[in-house]
N, C-alpha and C. Protein backbone atom coordinates (compact mmCIF):
# COMPACT_ATOMS: atom_id res chain seq x y z
N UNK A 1 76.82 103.81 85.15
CA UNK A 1 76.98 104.25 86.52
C UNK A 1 78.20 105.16 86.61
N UNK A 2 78.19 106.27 87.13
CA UNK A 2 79.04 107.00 87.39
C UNK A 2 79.51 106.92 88.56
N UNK A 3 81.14 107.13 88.48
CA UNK A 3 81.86 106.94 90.12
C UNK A 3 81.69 107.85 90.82
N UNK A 4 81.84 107.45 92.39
CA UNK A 4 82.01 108.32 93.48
C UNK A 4 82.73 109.36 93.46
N UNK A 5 81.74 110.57 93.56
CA UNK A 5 82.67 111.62 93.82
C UNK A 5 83.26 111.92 95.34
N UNK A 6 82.83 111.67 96.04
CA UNK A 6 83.17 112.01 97.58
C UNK A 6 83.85 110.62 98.48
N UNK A 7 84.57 110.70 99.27
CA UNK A 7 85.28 109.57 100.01
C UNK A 7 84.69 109.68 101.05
N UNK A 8 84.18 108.16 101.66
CA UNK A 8 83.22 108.27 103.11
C UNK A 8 84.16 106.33 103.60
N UNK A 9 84.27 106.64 104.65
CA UNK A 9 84.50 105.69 105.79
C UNK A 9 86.09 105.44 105.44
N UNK A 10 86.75 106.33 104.71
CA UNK A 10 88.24 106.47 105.00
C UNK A 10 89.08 106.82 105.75
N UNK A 11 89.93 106.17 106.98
CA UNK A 11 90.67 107.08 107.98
C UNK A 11 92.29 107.40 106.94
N UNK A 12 92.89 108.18 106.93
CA UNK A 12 93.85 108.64 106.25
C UNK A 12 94.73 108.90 107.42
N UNK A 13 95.61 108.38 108.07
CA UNK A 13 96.44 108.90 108.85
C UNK A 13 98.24 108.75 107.93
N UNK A 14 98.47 110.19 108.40
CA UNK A 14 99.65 110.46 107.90
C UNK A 14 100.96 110.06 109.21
N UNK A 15 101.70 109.48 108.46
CA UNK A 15 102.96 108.40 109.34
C UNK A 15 104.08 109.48 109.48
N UNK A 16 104.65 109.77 107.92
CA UNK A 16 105.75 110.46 108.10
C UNK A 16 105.69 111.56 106.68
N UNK A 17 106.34 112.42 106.70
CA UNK A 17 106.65 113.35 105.34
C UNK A 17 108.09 113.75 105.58
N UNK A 18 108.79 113.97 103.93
CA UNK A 18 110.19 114.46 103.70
C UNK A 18 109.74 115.38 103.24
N UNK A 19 110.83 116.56 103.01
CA UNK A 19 110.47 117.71 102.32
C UNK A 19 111.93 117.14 101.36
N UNK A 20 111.41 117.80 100.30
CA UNK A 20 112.16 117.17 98.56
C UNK A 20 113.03 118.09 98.38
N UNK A 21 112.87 119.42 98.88
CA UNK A 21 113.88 120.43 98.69
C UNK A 21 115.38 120.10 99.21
N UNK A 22 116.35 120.64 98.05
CA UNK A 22 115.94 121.49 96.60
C UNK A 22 115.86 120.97 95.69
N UNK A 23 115.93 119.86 95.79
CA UNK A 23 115.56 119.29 94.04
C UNK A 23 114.45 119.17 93.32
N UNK A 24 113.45 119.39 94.69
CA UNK A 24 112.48 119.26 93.83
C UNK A 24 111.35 120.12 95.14
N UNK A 25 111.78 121.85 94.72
CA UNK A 25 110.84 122.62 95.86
C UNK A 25 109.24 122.81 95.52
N UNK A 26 109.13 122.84 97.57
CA UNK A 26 107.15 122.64 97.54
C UNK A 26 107.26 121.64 97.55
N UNK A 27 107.50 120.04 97.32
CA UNK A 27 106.70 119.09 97.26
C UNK A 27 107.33 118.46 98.50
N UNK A 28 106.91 117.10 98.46
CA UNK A 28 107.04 116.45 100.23
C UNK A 28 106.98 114.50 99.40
N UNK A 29 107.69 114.26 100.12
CA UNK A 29 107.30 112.58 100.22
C UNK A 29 106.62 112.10 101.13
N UNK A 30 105.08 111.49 101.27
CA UNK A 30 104.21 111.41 102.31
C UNK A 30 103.76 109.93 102.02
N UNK A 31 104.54 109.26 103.47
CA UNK A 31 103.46 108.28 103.70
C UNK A 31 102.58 108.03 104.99
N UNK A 32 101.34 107.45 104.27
CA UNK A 32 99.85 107.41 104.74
C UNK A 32 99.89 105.84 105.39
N UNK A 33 99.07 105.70 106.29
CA UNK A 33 98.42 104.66 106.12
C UNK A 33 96.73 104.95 106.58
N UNK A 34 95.98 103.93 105.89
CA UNK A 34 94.56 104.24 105.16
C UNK A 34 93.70 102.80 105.39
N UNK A 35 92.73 103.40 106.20
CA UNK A 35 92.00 102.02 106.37
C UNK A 35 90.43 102.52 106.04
N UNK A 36 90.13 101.29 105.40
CA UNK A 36 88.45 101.54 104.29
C UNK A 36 88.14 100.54 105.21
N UNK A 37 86.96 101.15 106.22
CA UNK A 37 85.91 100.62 106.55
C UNK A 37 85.35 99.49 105.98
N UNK A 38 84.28 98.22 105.91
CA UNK A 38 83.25 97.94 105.26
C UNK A 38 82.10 98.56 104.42
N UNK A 39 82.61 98.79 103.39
CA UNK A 39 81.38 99.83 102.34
C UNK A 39 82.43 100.69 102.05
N UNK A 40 83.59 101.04 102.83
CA UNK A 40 84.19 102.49 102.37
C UNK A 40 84.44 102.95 100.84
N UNK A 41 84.58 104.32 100.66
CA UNK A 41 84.57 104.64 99.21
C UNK A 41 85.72 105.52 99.12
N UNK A 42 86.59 105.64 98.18
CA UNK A 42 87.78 106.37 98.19
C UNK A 42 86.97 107.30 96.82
N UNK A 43 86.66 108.32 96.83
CA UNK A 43 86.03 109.01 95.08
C UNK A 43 87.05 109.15 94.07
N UNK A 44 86.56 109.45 93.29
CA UNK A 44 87.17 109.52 91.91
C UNK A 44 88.13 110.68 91.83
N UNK A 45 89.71 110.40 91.46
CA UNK A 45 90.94 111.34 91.80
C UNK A 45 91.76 110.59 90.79
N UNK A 46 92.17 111.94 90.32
CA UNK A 46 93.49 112.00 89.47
C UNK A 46 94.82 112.00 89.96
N UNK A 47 95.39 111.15 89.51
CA UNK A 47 97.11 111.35 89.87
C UNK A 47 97.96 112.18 89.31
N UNK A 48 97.41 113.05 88.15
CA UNK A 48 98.50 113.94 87.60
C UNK A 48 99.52 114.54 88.02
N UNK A 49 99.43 115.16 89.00
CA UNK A 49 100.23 116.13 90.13
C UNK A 49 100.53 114.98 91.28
N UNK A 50 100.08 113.92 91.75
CA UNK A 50 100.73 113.06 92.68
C UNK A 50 100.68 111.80 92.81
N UNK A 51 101.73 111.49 91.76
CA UNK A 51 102.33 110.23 91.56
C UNK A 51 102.22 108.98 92.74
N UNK A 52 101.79 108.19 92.84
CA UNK A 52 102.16 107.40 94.04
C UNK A 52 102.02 105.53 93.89
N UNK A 53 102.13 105.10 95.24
CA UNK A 53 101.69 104.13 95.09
C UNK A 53 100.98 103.62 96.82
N UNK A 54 100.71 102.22 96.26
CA UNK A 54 99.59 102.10 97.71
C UNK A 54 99.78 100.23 97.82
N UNK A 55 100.74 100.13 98.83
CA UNK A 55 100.33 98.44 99.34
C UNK A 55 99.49 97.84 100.40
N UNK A 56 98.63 97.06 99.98
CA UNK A 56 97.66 96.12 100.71
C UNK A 56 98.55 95.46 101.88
N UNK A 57 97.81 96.08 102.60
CA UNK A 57 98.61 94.82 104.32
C UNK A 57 97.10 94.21 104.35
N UNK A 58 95.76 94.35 104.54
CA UNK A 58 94.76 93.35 105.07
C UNK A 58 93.90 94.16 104.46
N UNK A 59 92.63 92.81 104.00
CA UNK A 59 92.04 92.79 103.05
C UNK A 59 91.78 92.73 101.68
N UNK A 60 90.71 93.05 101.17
CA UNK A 60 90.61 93.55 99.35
C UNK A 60 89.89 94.77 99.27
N UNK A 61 90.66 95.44 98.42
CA UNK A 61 90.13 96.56 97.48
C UNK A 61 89.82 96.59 96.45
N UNK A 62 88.66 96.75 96.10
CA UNK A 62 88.35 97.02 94.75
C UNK A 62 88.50 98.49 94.01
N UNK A 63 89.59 98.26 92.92
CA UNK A 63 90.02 99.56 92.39
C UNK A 63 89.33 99.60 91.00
N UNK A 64 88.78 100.67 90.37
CA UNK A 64 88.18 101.04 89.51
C UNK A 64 88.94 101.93 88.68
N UNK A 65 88.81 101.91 87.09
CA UNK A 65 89.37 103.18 86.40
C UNK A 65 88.95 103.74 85.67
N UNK A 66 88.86 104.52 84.93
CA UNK A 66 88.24 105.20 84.02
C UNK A 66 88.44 104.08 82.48
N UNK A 67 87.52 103.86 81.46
CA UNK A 67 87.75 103.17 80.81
C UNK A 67 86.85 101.18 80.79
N UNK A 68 86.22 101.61 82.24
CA UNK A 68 86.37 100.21 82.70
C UNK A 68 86.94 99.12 83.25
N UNK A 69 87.85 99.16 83.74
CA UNK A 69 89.61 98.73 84.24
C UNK A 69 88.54 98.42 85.43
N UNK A 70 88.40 97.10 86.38
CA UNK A 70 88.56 97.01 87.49
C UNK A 70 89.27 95.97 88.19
N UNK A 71 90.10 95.72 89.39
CA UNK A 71 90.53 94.71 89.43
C UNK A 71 90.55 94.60 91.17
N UNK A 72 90.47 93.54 92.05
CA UNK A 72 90.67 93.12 93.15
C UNK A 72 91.92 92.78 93.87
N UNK A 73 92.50 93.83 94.45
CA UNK A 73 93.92 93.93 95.11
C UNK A 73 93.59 93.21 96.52
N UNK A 74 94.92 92.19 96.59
CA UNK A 74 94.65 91.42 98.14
C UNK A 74 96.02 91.75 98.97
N UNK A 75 96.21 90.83 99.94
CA UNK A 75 97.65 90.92 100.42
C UNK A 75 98.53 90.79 99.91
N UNK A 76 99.44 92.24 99.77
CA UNK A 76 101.03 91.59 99.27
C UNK A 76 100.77 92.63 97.84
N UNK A 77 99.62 92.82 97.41
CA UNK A 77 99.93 93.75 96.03
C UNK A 77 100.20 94.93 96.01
N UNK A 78 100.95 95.92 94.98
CA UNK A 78 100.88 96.98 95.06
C UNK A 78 100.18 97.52 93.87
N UNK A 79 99.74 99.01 94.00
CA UNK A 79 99.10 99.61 93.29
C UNK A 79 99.71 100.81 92.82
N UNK A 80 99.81 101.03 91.55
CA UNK A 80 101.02 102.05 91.14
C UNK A 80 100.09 103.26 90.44
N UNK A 81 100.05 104.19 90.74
CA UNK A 81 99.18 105.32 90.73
C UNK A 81 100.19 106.13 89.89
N UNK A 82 100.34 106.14 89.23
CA UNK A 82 101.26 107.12 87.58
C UNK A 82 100.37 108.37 87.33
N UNK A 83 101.07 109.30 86.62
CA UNK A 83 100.28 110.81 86.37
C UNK A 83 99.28 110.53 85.42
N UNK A 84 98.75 109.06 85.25
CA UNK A 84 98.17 108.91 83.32
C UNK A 84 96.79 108.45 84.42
N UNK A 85 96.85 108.54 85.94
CA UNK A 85 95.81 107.15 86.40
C UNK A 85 94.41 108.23 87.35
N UNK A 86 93.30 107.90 86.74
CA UNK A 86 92.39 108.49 87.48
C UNK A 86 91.29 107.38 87.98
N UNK A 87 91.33 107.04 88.98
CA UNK A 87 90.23 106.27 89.53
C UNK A 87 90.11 106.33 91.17
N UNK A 88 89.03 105.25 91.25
CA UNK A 88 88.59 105.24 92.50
C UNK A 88 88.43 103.82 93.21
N UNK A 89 88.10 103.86 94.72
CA UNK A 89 88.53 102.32 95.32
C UNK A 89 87.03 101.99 95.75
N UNK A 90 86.75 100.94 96.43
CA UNK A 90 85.67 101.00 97.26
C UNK A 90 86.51 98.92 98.04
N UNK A 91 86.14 99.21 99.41
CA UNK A 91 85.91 98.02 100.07
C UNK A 91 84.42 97.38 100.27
N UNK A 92 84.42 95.72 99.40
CA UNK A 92 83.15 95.20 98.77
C UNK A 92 83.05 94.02 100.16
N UNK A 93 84.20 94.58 100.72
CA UNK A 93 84.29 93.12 101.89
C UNK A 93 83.18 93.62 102.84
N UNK A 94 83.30 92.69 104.10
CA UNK A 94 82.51 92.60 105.77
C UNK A 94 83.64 93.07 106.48
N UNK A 95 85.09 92.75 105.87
CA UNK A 95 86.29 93.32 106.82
C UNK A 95 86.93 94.60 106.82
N UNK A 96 87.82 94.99 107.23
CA UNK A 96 88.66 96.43 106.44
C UNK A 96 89.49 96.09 105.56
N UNK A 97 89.90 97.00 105.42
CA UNK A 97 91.32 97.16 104.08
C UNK A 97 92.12 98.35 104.86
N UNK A 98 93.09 97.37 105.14
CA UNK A 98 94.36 98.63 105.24
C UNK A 98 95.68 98.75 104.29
N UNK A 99 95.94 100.01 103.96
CA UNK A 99 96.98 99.81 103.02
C UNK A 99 97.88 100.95 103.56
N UNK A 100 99.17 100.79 102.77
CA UNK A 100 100.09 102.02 103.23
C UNK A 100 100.22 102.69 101.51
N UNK A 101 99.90 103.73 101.61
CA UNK A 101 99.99 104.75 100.64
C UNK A 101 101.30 105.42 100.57
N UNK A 102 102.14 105.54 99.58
CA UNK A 102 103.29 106.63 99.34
C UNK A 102 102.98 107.43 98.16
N UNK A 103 103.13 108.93 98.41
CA UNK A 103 102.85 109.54 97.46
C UNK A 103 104.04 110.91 97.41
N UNK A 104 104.00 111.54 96.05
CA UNK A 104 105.10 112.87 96.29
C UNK A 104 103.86 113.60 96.02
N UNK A 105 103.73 115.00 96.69
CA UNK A 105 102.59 115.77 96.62
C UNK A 105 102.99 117.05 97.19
N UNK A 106 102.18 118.57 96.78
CA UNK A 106 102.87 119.93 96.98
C UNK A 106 101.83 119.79 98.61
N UNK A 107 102.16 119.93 99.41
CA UNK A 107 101.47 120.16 100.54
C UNK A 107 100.64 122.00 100.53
């Protein structure tokens, strides 16, 4: 089975952004918060270029990786998204999943 390419029933709302300049120009510190529907699908994305991470406030996510890697994130975990990490999420629940996302990224 091949993963999702496209993200469906994700709201992505952006909270706050820094701009990194000058130490580090073009890029931004952005945090999200992100709520997966029932069924929602986050598609298949590389972190090379934006490092981040993502904590569970309510629900489970099921995170997927390339390789076979899957594992079930609940309340209280975080998820550390490194330049080495390409995968994808999906919510397997009846409930949502909300998480807060931090990422550095070139806007």
């Amino acid at each position: 089975m091949s993963p999702p390419q496209d993200t469906k029933g994700v709201d992505a709302k952006v909270v706050s952004t820094v701009d990194l300049a000058p130490d580090l120009p073009g890029h931004q510190l952005r945090l999200r918060r992100l709520t997966f529907e029932p069924g929602a699908v986050a598609g298949v994305h590389s972190h090379k270029d934006r490092p981040a991470f993502a904590y569970i406030l309510e629900g489970t996510l099921t995170e997927m990786r390339e390789g076979g890697f899957q594992k079930q994130h609940n309340p209280g975990d975080v998820i550390t998204e490194s330049r080495d990490v390409t995968h994808w999420a999906e919510n397997k629940s009846s409930g949502k999943v909300v998480i807060v996302g931090i990422d550095v990224f070139k806007p």
